[in-house]
N, C-alpha and C. Protein backbone atom coordinates (compact mmCIF):
# COMPACT_ATOMS: atom_id res chain seq x y z
N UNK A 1 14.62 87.40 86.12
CA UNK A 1 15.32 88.41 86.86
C UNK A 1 15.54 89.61 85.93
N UNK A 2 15.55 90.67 86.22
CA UNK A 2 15.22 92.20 85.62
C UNK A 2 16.88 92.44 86.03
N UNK A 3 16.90 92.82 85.09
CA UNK A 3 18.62 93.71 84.85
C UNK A 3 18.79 95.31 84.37
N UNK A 4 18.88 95.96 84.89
CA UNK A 4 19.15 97.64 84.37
C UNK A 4 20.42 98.02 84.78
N UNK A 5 20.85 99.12 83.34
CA UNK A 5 21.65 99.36 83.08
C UNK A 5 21.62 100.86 83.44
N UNK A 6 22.69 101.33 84.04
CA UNK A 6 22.44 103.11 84.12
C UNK A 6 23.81 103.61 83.59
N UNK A 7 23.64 104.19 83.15
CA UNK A 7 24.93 105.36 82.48
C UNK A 7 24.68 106.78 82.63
N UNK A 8 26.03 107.53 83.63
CA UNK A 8 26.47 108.40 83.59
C UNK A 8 27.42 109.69 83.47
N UNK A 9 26.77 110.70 82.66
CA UNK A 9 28.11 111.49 82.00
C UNK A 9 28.05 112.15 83.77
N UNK A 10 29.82 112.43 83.89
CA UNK A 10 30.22 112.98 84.84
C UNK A 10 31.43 113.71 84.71
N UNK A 11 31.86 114.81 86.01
CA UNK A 11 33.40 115.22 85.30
C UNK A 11 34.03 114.62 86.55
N UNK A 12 33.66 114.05 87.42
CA UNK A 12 34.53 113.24 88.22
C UNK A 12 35.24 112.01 87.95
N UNK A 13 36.54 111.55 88.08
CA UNK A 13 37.51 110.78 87.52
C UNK A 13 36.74 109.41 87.77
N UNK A 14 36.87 107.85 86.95
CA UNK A 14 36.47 106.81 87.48
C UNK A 14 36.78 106.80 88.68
N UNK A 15 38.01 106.69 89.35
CA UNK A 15 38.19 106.52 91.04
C UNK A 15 37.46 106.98 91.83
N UNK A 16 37.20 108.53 91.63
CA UNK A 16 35.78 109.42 92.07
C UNK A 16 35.15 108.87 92.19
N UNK A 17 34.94 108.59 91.07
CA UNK A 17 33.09 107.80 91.07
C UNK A 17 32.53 106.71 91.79
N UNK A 18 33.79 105.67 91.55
CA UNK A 18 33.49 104.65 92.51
C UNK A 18 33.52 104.81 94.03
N UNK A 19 34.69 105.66 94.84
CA UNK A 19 35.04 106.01 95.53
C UNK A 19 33.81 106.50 96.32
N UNK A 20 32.61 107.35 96.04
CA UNK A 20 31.62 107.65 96.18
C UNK A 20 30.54 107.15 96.31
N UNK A 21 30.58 106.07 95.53
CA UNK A 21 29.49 105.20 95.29
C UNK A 21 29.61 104.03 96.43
N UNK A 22 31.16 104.02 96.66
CA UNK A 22 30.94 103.06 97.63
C UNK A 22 31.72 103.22 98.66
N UNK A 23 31.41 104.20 99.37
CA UNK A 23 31.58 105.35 100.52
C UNK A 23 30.27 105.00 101.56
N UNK A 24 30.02 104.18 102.23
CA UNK A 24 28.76 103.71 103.25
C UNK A 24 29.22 104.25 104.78
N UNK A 25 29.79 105.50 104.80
CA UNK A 25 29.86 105.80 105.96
C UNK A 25 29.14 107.28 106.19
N UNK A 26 29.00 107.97 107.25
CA UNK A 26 27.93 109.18 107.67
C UNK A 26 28.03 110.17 106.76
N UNK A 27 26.82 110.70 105.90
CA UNK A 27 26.94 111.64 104.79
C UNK A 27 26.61 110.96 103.65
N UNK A 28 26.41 110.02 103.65
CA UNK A 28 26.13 109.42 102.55
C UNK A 28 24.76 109.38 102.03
N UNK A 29 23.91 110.67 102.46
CA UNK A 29 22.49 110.82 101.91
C UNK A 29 22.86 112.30 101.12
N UNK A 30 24.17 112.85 101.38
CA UNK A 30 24.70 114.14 100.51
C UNK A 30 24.29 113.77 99.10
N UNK A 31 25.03 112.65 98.96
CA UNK A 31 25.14 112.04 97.80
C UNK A 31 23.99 111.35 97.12
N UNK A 32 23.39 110.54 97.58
CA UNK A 32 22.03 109.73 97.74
C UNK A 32 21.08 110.13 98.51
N UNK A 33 19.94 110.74 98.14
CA UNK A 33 18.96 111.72 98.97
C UNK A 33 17.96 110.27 99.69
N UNK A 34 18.32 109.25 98.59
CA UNK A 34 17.10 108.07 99.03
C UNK A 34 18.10 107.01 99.88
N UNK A 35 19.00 107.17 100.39
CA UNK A 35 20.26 106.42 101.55
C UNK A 35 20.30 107.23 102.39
N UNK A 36 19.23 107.20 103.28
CA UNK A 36 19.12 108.27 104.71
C UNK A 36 20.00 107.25 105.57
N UNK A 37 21.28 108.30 106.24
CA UNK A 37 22.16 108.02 107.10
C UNK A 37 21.14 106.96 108.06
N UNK A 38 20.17 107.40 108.95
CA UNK A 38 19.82 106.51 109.64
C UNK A 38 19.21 104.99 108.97
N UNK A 39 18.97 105.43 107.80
CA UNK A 39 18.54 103.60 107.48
C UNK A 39 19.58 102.94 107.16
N UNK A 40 20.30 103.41 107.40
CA UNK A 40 21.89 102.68 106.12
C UNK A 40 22.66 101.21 107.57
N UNK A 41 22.50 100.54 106.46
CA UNK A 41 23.07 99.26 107.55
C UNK A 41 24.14 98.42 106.62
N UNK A 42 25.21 98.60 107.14
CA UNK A 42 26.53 97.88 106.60
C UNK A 42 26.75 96.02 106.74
N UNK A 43 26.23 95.50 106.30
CA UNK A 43 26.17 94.17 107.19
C UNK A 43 27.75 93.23 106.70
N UNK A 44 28.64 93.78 105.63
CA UNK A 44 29.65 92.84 105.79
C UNK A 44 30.27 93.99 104.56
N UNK A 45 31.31 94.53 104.67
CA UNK A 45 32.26 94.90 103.24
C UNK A 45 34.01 94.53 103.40
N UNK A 46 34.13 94.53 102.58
CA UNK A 46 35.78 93.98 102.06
C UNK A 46 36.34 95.08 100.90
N UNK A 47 37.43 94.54 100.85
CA UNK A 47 38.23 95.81 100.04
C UNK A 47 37.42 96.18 98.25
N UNK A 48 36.44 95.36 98.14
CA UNK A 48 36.22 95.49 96.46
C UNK A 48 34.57 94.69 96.68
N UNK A 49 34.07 94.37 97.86
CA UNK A 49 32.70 94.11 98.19
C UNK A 49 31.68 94.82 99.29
N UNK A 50 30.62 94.71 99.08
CA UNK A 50 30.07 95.11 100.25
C UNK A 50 28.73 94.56 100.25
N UNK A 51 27.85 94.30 101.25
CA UNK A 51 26.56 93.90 101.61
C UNK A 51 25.59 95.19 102.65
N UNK A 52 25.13 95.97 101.91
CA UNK A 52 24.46 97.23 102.53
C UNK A 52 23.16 96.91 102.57
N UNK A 53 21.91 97.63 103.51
CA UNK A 53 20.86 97.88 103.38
C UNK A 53 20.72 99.45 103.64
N UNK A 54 20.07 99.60 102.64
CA UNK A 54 19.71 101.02 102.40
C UNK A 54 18.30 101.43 102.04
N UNK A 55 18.05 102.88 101.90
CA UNK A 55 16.56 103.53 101.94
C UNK A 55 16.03 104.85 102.65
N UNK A 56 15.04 104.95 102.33
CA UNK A 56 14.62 106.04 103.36
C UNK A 56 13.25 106.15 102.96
N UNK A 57 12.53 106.93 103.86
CA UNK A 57 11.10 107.19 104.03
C UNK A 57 9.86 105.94 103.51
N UNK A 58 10.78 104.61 104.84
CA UNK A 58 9.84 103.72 104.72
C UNK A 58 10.29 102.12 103.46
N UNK A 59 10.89 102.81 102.15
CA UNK A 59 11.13 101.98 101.24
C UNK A 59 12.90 101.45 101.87
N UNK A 60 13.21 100.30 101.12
CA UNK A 60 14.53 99.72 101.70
C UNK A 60 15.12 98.61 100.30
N UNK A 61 16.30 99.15 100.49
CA UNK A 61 16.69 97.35 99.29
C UNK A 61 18.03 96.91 100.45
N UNK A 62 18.14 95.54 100.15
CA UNK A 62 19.63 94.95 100.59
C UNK A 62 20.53 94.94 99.33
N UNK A 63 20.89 95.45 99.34
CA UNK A 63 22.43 95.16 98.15
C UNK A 63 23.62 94.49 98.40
N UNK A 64 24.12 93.93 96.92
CA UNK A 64 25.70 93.66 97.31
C UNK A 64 26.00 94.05 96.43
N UNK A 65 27.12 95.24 96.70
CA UNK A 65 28.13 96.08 95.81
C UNK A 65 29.29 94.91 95.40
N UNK A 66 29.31 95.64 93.75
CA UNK A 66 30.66 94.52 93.56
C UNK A 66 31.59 95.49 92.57
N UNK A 67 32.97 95.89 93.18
CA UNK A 67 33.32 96.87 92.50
C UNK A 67 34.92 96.02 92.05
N UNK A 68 34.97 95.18 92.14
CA UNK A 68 36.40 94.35 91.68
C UNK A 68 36.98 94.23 90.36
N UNK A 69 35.63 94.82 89.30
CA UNK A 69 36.06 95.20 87.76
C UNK A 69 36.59 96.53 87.63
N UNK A 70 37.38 97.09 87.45
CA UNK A 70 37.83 98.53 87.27
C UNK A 70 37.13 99.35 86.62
N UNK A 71 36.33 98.33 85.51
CA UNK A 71 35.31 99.23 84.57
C UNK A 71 34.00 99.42 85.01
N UNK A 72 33.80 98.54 86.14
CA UNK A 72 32.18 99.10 86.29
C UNK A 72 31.66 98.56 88.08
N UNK A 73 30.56 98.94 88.62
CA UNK A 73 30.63 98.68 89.55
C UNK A 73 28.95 97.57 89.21
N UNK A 74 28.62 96.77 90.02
CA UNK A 74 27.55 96.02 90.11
C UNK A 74 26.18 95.56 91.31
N UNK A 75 25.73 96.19 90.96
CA UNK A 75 24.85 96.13 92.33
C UNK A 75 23.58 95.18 92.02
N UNK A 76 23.59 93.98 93.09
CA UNK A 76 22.73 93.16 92.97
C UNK A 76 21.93 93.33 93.92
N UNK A 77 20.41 93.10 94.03
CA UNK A 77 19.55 93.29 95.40
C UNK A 77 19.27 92.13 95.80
N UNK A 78 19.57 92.03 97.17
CA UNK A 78 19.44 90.63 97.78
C UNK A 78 18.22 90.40 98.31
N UNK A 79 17.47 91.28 98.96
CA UNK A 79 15.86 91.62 99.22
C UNK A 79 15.92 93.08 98.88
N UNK A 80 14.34 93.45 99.64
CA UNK A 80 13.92 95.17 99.29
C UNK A 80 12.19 94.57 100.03
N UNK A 81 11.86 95.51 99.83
CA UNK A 81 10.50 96.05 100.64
C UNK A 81 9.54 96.47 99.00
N UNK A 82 10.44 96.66 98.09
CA UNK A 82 10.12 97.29 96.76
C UNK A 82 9.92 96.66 95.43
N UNK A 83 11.06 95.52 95.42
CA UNK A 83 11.32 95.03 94.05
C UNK A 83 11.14 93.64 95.06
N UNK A 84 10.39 92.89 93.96
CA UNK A 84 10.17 91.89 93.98
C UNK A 84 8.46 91.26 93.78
N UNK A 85 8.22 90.32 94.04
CA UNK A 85 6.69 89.77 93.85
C UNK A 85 6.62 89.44 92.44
């Protein structure tokens, strides 16, 4: 299993950040040009989880957001159209 790490300088506060990141409601391709509002499918979230499918122009991943560490958020892919084989 393949693990990547991303780091970003920002001037928005941690709360921001997360707040944004895990914001799955209309507009959320403002932010993410490759999370086109119409592909975006919410299939279960909770106060500090979520299970999304997301994508656009054809490509797709399933994720589960895991934001319950204060320090970092975690995104695992549960399928995709992309990663995998």
């Amino acid at each position: 299993m393949s693990t990547i790490h991303l780091k970003a300088t920002t001037t928005s506060s941690p709360e921001q950040f997360v707040a944004g990141l895990t914001d799955f409601g209309p507009g959320r391709q403002k932010l993410f040009p490759n999370s086109a509002d119409g592909n975006l499918k919410v299939h279960d979230q909770g106060d500090r989880t979520a299970d999304v499918t997301e994508g656009s122009g054809g490509i797709w991943e399933r994720l589960h957001y895991d934001w319950s560490d204060p320090n970092r958020v975690v995104l695992k892919t549960t399928d995709s159209n992309t990663w995998g084989g």
